[in-house]
Protein backbone atom coordinates (compact mmCIF):
# COMPACT_ATOMS: atom_id res chain seq x y z
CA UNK A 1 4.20 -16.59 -3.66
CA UNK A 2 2.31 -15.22 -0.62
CA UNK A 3 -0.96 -13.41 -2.48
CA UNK A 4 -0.19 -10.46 -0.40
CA UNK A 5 3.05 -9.81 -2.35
CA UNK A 6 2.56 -7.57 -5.37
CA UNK A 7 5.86 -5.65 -7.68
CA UNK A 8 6.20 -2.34 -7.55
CA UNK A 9 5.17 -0.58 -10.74
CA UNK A 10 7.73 2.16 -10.33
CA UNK A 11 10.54 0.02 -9.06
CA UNK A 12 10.01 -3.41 -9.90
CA UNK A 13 10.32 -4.32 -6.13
CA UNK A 14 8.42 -6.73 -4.37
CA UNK A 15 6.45 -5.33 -1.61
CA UNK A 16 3.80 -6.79 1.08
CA UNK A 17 0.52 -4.99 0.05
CA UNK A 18 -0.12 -3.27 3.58
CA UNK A 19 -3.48 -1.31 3.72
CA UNK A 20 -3.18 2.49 5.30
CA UNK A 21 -6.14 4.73 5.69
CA UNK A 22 -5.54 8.71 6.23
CA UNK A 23 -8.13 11.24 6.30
CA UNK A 24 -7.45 14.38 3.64
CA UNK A 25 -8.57 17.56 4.11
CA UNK A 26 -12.25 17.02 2.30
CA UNK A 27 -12.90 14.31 5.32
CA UNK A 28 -12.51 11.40 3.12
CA UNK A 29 -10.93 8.52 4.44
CA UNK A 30 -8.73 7.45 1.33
CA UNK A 31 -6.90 3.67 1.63
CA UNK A 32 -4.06 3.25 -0.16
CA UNK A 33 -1.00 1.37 0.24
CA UNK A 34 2.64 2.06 -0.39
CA UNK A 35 6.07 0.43 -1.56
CA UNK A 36 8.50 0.82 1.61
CA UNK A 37 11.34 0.83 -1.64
CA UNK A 38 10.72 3.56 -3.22
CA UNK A 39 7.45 4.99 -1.35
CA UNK A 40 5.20 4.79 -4.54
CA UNK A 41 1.56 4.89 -3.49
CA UNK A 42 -1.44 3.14 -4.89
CA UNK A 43 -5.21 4.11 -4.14
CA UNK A 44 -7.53 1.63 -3.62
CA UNK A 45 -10.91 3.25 -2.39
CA UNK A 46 -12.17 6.57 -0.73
CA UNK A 47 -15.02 7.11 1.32
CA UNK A 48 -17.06 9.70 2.50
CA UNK A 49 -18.82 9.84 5.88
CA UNK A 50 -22.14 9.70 4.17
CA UNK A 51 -20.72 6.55 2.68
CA UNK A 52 -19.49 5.25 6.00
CA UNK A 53 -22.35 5.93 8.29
CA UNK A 54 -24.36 3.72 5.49
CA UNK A 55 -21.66 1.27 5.85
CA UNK A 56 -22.02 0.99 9.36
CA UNK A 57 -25.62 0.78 9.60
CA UNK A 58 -25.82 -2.24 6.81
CA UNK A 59 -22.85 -3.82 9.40
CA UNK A 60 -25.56 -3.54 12.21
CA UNK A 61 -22.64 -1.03 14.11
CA UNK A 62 -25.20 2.21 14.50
């Protein structure tokens, strides 16, 4: 089985685990992705832009 491939939790489904990043209303940039079954979401991580500009800078992008 691909490693990508994970079951759904909620409906038992198996889904290819496709990061998606959206910004909420705090200016976090929260990843998560979703089942395309039953549109269950999982977080993974959230990040702040304090916590991105250090990011960047350790990356050598600023």
């Amino acid at each position: 089985m691909h490693k990508n491939i994970i079951t759904c939790d909620n409906c038992n489904k198996d889904i290819k685990m496709i990061l998606r990043t959206r910004r909420n209303e705090a200016d976090v940039m929260v990843t998560y992705f979703k089942c395309n079954h039953c549109d269950n979401e999982y977080f993974c991580y959230a990040i702040n832009e304090e916590s991105r500009n250090l990011r960047n800078v350790s990356e050598g992008l600023v």
